[in-house]
C-alpha atoms as a PDB file:
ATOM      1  CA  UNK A   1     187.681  92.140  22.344  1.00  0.00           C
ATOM      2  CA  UNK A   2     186.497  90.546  25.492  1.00  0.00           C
ATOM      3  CA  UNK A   3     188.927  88.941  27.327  1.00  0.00           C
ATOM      4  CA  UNK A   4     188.215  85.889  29.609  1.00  0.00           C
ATOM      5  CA  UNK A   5     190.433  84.365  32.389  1.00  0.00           C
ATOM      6  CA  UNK A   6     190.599  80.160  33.549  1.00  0.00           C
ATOM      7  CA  UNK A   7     190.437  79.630  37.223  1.00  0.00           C
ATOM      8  CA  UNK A   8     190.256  76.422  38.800  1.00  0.00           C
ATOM      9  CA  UNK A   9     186.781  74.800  38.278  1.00  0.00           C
ATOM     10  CA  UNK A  10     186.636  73.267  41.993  1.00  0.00           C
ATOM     11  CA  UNK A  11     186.146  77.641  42.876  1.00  0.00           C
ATOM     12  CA  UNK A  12     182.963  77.154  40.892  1.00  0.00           C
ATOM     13  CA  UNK A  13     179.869  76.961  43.475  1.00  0.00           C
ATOM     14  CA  UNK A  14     177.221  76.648  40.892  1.00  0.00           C
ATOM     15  CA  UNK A  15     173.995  79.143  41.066  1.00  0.00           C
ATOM     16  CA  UNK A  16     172.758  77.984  38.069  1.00  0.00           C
ATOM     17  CA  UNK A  17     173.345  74.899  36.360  1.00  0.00           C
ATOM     18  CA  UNK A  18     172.474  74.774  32.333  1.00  0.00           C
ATOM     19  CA  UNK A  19     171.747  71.130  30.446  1.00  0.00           C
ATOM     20  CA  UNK A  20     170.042  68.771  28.259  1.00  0.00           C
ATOM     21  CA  UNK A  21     167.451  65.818  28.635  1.00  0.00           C
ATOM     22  CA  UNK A  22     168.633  64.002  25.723  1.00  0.00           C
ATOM     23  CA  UNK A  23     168.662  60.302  23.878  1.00  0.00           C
ATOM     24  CA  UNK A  24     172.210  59.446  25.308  1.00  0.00           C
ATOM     25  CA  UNK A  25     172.218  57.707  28.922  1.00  0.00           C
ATOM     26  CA  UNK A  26     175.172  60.067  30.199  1.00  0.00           C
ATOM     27  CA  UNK A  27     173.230  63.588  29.320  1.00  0.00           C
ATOM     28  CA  UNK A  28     172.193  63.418  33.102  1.00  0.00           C
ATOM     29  CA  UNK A  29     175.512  62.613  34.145  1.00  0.00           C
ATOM     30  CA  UNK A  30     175.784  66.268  35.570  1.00  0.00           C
ATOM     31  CA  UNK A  31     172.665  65.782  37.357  1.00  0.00           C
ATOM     32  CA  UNK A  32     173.392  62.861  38.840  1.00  0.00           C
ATOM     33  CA  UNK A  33     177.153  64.273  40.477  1.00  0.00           C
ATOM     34  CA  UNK A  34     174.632  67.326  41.528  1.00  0.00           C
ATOM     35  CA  UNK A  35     172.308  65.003  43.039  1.00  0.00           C
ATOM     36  CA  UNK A  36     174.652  62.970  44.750  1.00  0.00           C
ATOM     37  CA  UNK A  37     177.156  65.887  46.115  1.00  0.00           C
ATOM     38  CA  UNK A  38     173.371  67.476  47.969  1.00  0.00           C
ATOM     39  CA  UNK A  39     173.738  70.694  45.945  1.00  0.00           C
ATOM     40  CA  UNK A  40     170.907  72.716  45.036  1.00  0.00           C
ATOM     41  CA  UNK A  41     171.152  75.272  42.205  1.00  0.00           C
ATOM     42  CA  UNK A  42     168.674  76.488  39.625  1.00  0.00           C
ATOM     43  CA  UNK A  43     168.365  73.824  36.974  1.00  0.00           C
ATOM     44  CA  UNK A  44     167.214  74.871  33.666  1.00  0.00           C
ATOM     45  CA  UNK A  45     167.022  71.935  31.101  1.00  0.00           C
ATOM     46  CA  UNK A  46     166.782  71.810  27.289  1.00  0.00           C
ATOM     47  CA  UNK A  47     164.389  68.658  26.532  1.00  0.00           C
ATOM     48  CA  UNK A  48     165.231  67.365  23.358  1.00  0.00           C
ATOM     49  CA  UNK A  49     162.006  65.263  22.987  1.00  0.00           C
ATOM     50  CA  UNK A  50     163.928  62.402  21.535  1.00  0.00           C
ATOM     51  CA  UNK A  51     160.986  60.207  21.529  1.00  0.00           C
ATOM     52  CA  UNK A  52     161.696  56.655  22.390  1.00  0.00           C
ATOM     53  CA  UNK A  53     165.265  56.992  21.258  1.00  0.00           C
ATOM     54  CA  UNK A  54     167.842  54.946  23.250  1.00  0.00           C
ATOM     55  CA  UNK A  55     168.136  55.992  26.611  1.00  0.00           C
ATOM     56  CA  UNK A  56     165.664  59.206  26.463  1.00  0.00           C
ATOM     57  CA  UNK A  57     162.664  57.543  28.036  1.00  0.00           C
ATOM     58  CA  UNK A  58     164.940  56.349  30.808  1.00  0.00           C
ATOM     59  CA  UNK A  59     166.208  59.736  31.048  1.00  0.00           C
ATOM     60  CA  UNK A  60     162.946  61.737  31.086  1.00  0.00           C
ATOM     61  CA  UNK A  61     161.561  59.224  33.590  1.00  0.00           C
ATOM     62  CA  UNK A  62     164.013  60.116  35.961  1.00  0.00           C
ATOM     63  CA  UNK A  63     162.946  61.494  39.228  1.00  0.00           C
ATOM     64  CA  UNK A  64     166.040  64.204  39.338  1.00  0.00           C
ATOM     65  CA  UNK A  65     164.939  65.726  35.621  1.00  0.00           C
ATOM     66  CA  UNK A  66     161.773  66.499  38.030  1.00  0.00           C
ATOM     67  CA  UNK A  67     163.074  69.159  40.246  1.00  0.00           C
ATOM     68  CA  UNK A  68     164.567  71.060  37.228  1.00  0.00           C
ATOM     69  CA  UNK A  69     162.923  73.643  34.696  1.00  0.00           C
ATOM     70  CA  UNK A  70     162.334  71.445  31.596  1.00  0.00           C
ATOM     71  CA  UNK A  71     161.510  73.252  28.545  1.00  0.00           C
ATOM     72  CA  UNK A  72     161.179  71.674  25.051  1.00  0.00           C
ATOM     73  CA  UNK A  73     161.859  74.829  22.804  1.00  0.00           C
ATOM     74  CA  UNK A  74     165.026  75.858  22.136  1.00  0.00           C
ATOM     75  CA  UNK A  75     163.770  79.923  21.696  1.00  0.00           C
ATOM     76  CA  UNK A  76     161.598  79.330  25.160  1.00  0.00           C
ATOM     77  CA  UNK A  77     164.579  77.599  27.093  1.00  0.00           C
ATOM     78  CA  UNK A  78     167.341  80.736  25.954  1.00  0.00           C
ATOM     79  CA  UNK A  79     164.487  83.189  27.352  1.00  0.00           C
ATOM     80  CA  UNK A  80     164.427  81.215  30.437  1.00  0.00           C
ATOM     81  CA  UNK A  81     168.271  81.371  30.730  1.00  0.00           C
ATOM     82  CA  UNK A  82     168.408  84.942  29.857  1.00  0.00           C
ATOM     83  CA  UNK A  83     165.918  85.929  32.325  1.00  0.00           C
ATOM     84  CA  UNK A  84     167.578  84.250  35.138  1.00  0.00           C
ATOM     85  CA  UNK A  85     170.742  86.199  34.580  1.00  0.00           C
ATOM     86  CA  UNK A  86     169.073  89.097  34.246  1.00  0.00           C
ATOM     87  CA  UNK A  87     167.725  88.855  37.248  1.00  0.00           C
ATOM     88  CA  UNK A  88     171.733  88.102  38.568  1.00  0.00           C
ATOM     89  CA  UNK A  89     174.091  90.355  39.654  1.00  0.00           C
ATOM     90  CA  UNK A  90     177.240  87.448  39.573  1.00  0.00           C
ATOM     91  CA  UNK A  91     176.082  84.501  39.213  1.00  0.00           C
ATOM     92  CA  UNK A  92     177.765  81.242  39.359  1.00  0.00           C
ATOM     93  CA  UNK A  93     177.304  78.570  36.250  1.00  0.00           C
ATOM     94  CA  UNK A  94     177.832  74.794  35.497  1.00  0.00           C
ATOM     95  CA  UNK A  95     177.239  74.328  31.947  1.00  0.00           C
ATOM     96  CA  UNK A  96     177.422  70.849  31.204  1.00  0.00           C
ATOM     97  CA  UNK A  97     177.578  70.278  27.462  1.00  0.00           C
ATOM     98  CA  UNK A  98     178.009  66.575  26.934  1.00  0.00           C
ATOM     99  CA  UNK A  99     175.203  66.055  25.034  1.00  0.00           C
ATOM    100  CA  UNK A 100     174.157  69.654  23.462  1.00  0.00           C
ATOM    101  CA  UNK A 101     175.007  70.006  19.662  1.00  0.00           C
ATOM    102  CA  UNK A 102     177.159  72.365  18.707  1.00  0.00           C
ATOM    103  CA  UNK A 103     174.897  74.700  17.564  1.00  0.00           C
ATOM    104  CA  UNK A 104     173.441  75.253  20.731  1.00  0.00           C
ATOM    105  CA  UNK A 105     176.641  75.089  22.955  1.00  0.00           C
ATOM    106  CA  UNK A 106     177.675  78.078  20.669  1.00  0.00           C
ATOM    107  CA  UNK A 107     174.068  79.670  21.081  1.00  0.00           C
ATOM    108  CA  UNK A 108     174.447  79.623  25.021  1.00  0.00           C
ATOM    109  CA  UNK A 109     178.312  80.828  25.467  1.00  0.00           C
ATOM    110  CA  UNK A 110     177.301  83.256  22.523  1.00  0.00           C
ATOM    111  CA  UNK A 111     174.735  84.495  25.561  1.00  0.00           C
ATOM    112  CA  UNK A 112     177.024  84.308  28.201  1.00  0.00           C
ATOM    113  CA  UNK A 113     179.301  86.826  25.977  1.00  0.00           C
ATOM    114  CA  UNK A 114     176.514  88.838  25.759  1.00  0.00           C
ATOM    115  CA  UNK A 115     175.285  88.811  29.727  1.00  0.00           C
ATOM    116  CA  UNK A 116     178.739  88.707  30.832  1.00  0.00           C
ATOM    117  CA  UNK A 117     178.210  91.657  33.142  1.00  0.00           C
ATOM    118  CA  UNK A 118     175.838  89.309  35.246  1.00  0.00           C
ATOM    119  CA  UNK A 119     178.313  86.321  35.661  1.00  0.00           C
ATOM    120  CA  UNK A 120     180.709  85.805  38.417  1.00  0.00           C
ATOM    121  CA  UNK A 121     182.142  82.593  36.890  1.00  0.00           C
ATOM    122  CA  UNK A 122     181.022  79.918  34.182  1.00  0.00           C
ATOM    123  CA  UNK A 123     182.364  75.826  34.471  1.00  0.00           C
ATOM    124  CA  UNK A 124     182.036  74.032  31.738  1.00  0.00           C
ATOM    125  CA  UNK A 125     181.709  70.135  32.359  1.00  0.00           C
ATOM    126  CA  UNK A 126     182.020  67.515  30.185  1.00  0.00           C
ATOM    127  CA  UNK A 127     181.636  64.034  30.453  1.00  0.00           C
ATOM    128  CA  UNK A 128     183.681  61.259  27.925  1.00  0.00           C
ATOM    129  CA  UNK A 129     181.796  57.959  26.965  1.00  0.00           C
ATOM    130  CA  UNK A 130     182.685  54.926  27.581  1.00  0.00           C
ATOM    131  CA  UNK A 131     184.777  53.044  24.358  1.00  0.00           C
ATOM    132  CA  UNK A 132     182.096  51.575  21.675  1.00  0.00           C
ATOM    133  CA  UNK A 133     183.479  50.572  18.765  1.00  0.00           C
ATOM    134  CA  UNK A 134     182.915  53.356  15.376  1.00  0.00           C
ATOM    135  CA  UNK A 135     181.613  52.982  12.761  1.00  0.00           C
ATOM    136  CA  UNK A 136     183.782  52.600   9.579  1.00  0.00           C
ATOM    137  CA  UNK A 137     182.061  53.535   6.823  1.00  0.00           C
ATOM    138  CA  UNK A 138     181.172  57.562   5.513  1.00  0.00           C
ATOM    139  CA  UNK A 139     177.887  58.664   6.924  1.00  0.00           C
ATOM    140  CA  UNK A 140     175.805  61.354   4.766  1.00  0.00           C
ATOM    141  CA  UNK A 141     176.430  65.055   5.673  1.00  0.00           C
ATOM    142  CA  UNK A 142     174.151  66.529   6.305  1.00  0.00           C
ATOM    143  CA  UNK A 143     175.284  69.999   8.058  1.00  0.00           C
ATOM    144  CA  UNK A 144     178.821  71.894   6.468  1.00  0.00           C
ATOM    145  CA  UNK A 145     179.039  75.461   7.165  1.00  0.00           C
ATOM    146  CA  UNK A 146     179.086  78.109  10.049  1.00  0.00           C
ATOM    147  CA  UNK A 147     177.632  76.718  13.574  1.00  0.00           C
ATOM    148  CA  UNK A 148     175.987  80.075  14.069  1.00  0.00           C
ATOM    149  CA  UNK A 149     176.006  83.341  11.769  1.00  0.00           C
ATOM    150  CA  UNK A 150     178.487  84.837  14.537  1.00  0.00           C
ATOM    151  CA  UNK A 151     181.085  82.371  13.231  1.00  0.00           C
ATOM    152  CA  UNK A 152     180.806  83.044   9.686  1.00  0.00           C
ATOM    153  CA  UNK A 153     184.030  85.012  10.211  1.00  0.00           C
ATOM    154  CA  UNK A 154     185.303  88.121   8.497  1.00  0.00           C
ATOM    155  CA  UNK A 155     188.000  87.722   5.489  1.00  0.00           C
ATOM    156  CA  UNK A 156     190.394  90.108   5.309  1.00  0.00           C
ATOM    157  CA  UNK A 157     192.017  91.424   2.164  1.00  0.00           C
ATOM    158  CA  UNK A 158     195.991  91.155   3.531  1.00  0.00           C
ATOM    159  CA  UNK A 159     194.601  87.319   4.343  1.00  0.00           C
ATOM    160  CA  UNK A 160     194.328  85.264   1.090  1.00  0.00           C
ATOM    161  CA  UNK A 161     194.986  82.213   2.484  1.00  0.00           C
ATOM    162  CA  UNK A 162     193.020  79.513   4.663  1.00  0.00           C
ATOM    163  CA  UNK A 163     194.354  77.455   7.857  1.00  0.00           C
ATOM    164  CA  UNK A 164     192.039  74.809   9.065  1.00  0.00           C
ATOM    165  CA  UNK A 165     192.167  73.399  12.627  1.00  0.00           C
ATOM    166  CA  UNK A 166     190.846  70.441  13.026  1.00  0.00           C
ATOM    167  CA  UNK A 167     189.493  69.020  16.161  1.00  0.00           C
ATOM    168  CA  UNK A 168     189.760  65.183  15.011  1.00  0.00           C
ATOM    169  CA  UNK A 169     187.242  62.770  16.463  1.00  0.00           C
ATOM    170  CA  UNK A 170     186.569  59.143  15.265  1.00  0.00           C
ATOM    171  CA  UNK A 171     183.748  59.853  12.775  1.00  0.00           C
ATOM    172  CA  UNK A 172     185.175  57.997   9.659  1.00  0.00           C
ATOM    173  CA  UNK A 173     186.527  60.088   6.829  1.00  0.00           C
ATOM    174  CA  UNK A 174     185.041  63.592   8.274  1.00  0.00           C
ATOM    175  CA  UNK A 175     188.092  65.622   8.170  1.00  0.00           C
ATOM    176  CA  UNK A 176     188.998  63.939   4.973  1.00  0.00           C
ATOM    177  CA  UNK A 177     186.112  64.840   3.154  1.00  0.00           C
ATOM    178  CA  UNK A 178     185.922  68.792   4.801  1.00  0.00           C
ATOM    179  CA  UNK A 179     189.390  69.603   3.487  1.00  0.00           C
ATOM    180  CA  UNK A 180     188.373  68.428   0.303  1.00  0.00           C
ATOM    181  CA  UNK A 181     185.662  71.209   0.511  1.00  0.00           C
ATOM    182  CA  UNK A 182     187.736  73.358   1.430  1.00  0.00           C
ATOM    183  CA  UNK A 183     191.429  73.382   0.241  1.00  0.00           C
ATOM    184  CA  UNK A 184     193.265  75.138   2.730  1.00  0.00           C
ATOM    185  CA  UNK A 185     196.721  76.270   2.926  1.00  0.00           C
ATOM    186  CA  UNK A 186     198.019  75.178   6.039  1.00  0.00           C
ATOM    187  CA  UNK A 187     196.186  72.330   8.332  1.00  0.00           C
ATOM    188  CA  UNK A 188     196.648  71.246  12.077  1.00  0.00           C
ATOM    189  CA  UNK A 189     194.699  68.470  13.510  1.00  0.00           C
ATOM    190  CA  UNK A 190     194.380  68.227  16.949  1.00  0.00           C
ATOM    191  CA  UNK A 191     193.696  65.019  18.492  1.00  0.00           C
ATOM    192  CA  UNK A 192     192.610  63.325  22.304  1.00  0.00           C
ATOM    193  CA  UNK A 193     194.543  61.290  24.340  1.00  0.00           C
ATOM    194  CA  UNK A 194     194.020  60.635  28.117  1.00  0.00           C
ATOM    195  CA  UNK A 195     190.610  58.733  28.380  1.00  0.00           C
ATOM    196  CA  UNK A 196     191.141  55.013  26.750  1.00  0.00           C
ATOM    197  CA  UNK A 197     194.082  54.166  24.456  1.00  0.00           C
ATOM    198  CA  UNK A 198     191.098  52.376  22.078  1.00  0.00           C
ATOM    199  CA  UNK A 199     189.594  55.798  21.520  1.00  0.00           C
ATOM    200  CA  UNK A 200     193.495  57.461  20.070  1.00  0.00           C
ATOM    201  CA  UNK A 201     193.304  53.974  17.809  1.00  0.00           C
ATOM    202  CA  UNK A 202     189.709  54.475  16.352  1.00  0.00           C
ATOM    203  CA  UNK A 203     190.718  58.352  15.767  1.00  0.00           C
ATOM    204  CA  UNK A 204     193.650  57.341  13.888  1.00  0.00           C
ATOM    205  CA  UNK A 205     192.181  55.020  11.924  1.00  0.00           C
ATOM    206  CA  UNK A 206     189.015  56.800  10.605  1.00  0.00           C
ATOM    207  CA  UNK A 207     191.107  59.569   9.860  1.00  0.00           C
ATOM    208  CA  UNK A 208     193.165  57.381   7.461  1.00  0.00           C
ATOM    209  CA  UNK A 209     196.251  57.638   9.662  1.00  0.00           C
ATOM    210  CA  UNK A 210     196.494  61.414   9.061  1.00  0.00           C
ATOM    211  CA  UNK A 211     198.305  60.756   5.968  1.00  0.00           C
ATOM    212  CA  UNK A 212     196.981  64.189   4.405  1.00  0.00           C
ATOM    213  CA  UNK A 213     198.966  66.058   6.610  1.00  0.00           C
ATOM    214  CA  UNK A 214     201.808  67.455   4.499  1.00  0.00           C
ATOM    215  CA  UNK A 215     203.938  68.260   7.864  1.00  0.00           C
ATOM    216  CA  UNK A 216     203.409  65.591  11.172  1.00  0.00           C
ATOM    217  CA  UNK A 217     204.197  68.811  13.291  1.00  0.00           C
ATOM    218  CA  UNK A 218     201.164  70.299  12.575  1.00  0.00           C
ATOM    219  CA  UNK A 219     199.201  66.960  13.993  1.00  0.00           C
ATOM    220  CA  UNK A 220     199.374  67.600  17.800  1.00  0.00           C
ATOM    221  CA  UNK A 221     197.826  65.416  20.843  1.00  0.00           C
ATOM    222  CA  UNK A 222     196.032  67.152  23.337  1.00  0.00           C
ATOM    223  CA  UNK A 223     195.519  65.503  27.031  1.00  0.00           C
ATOM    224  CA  UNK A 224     191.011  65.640  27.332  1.00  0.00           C
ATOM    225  CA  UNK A 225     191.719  65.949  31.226  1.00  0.00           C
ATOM    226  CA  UNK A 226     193.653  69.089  31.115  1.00  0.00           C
ATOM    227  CA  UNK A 227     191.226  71.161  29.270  1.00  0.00           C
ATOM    228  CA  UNK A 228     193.145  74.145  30.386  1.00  0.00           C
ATOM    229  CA  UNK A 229     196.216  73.379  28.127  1.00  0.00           C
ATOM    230  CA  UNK A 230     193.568  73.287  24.966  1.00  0.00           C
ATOM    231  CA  UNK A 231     192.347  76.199  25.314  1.00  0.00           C
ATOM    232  CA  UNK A 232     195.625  77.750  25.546  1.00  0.00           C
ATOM    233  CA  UNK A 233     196.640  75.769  22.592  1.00  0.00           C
ATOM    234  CA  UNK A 234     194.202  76.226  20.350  1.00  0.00           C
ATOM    235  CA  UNK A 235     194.534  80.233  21.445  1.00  0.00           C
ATOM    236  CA  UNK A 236     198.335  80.273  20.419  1.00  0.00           C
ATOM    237  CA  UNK A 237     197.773  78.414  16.751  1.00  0.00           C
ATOM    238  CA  UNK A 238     194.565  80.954  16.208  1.00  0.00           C
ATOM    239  CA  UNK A 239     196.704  84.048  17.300  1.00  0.00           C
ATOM    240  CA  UNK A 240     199.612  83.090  15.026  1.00  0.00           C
ATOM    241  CA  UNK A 241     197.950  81.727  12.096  1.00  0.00           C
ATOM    242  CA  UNK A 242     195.088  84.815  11.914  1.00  0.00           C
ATOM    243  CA  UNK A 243     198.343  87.302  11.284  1.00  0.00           C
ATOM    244  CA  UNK A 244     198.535  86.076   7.353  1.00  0.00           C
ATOM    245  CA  UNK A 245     195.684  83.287   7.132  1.00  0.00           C
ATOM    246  CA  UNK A 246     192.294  83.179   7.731  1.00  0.00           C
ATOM    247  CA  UNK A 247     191.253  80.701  10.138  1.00  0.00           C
ATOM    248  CA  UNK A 248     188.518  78.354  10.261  1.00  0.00           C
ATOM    249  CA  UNK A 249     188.023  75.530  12.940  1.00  0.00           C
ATOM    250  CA  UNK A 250     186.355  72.619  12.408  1.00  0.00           C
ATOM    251  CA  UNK A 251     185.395  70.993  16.090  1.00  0.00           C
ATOM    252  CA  UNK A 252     184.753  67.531  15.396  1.00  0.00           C
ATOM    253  CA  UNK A 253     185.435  65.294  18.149  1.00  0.00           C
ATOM    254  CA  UNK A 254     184.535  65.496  22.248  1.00  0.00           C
ATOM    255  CA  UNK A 255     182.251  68.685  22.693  1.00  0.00           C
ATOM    256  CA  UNK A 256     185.014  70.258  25.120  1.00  0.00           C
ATOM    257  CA  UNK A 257     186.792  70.544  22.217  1.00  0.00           C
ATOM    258  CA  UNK A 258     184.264  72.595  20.411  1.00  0.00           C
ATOM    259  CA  UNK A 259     183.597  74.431  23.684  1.00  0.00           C
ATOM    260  CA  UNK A 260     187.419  75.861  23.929  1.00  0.00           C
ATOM    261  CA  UNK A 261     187.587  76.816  20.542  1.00  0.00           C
ATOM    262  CA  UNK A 262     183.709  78.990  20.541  1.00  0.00           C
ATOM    263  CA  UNK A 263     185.176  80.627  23.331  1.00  0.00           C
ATOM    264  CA  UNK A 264     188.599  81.470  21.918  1.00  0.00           C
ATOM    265  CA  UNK A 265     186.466  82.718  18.761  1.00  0.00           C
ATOM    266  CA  UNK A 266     184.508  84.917  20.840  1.00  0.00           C
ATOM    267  CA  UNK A 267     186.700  86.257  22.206  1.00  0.00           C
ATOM    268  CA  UNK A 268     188.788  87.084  18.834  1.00  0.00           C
ATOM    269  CA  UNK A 269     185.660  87.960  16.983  1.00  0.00           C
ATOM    270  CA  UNK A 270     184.742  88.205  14.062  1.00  0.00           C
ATOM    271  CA  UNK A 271     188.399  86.798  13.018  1.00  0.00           C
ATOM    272  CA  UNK A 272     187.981  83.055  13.331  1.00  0.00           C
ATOM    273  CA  UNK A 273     185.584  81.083  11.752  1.00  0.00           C
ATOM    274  CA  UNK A 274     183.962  77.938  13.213  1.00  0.00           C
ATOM    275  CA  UNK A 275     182.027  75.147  10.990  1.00  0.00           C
ATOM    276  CA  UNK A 276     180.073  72.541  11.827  1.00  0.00           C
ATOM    277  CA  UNK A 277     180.455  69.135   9.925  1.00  0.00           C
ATOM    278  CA  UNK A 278     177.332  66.967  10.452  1.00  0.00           C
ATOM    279  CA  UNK A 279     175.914  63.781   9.758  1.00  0.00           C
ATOM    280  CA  UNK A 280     173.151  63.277  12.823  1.00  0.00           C
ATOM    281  CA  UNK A 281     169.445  64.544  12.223  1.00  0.00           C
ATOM    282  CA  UNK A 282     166.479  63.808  13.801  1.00  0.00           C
ATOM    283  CA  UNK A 283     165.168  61.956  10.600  1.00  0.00           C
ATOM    284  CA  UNK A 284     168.220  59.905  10.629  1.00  0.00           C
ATOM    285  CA  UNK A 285     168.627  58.190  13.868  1.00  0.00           C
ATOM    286  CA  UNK A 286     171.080  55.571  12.637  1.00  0.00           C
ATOM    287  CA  UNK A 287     173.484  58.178  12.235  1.00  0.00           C
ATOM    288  CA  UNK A 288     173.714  58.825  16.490  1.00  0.00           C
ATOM    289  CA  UNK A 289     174.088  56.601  19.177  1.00  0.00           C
ATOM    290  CA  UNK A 290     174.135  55.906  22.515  1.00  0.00           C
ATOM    291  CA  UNK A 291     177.163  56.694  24.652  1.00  0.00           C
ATOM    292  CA  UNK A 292     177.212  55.941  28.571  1.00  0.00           C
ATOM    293  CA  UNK A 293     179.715  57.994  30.692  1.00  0.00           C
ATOM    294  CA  UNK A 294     182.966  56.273  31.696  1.00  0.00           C
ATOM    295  CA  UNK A 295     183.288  58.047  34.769  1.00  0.00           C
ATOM    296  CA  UNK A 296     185.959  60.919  33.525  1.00  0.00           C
ATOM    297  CA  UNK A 297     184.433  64.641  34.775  1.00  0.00           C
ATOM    298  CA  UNK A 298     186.304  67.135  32.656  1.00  0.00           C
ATOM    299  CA  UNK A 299     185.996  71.170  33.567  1.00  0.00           C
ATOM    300  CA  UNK A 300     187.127  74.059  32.222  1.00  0.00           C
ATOM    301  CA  UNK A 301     186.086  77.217  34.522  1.00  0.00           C
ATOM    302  CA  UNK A 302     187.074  81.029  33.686  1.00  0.00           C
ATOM    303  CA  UNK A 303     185.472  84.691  34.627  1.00  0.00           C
ATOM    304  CA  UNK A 304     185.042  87.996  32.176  1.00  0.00           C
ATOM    305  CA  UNK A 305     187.622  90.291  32.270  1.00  0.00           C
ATOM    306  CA  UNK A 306     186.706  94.244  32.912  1.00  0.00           C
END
């Protein structure tokens, strides 16, 4: 097992900082703070060519995305990545992953796992939108299963039962329609506060008031500024429920969320499973949209353990 610890994210002085040019305004959020504090890392920068897709051509035009590394292939930009800690002996990073999908957020702290010897410290920044209202009616899914083969889990035979954590966002019906799939045994749902009262409404709403939660204990707010608490959270259900279930979480909701509970899989691998449930593709742009940053900078910082 590797074992990470949190420190305080302000200890972070960036080396390296890891992020996306993509079709929502606030993906250069983290660039902007960078810009603006004088700092000077390494910038490498996933380019998600999102063609003329809300705010992209704003974002590509801009003259910060120009002193970075831009690369436009996924395969390319990890080799990048890789060769820069490589080259590292303990090096600092700020991965921002506002705008990454979860795929890739898992790809990259998958790598960090792997390079671990060559990193002093990793922050994690993420940055909330401001309140649109959701949509309300069931999108086509068009992604259900593992987010990479590394979370495909391993059953157990003493483990013949299923416990689903939820990460709950406001996509209508998502977590509705996934337990459906799946019929677990036990479920918790984990939900945001601490950002904009609207947001806890929409959640509660498009997830049908939670009314297919057998036991209201098991549906438990978590505060998005205190990231810290999550991951400690989500840790202590995963640790208890992994003794007699397996475990599968299903990150819907802000990407920190998905970002504490990849690392708390990694570090319990190969016991926890962790499934994507998606309706966005680049054939079906209706199913994305914009989002602006509302000013909230969330971190959550740690270091490798010997």
């Amino acid at each position: 097992m590797t074992e990470i610890s949190l420190i305080e994210p302000n200890d972070v002085k960036a080396d390296l900082f890891i992020g996306c040019v993509g079709y929502e305004h606030r993906s250069l959020e983290a660039l902007r703070k960078i810009h603006n504090a004088d700092l000077d890392p390494a910038m490498i920068l996933f380019d998600y060519q999102s063609g003329d897709l809300f705010s992209y051509p704003e974002n590509r035009a801009d003259l910060i995305v120009q002193n970075a590394t831009l690369v436009a292939n996924f395969g390319e930009f990890m080799e990048k990545v890789e060769a820069y800690l490589n080259a590292s002996v303990s090096a600092s990073i700020l991965f921002d992953v506002t705008s990454f999908d979860r795929e890739k957020i898992a790809v990259i702290l998958q790598t960090f796992f792997g390079k671990r010897s060559h990193i002093g410290a990793v922050s994690i920044c993420y940055f909330p939108r401001t309140f649109v209202e959701p949509s309300h009616s069931l999108d086509i899914v068009r992604s259900f299963g593992p987010v990479i083969p590394a979370f495909i889990g391993e059953t157990s035979s003493s483990r013949d039962s299923l416990a689903l954590l939820i990460g709950a966002g406001y996509e209508y019906g998502r977590a509705v329609g996934a337990i459906d799939l799946l019929e677990p045994d036990r479920i918790y749902c984990m939900t945001p506060i601490g950002t904009d009262s609207r947001f806890e409404d929409a959640i509660e709403k498009n997830n049908l008031g939670f009314s297919f939660l057998e036991n209201e204990e098991l549906l438990q707010k978590y505060d998005l500024s205190r990231p810290e608490n999550l991951f400690y959270e989500i840790r202590r259900i995963v640790e208890f429920e992994v003794q007699e279930r397996n475990v599968l979480i299903l990150p819907l909701g802000p990407k920190l969320f998905a970002a504490a509970a990849m690392l708390v899989a990694f570090i319990l691998h190969p016991s926890v499973m962790v499934w994507r449930h998606s309706t966005a593709s680049k054939d079906a742009p209706k199913s994305t949209s914009d989002a602006h940053a509302s000013g909230v900078d969330v971190r959550l910082a740690f270091r490798f353990v010997s």
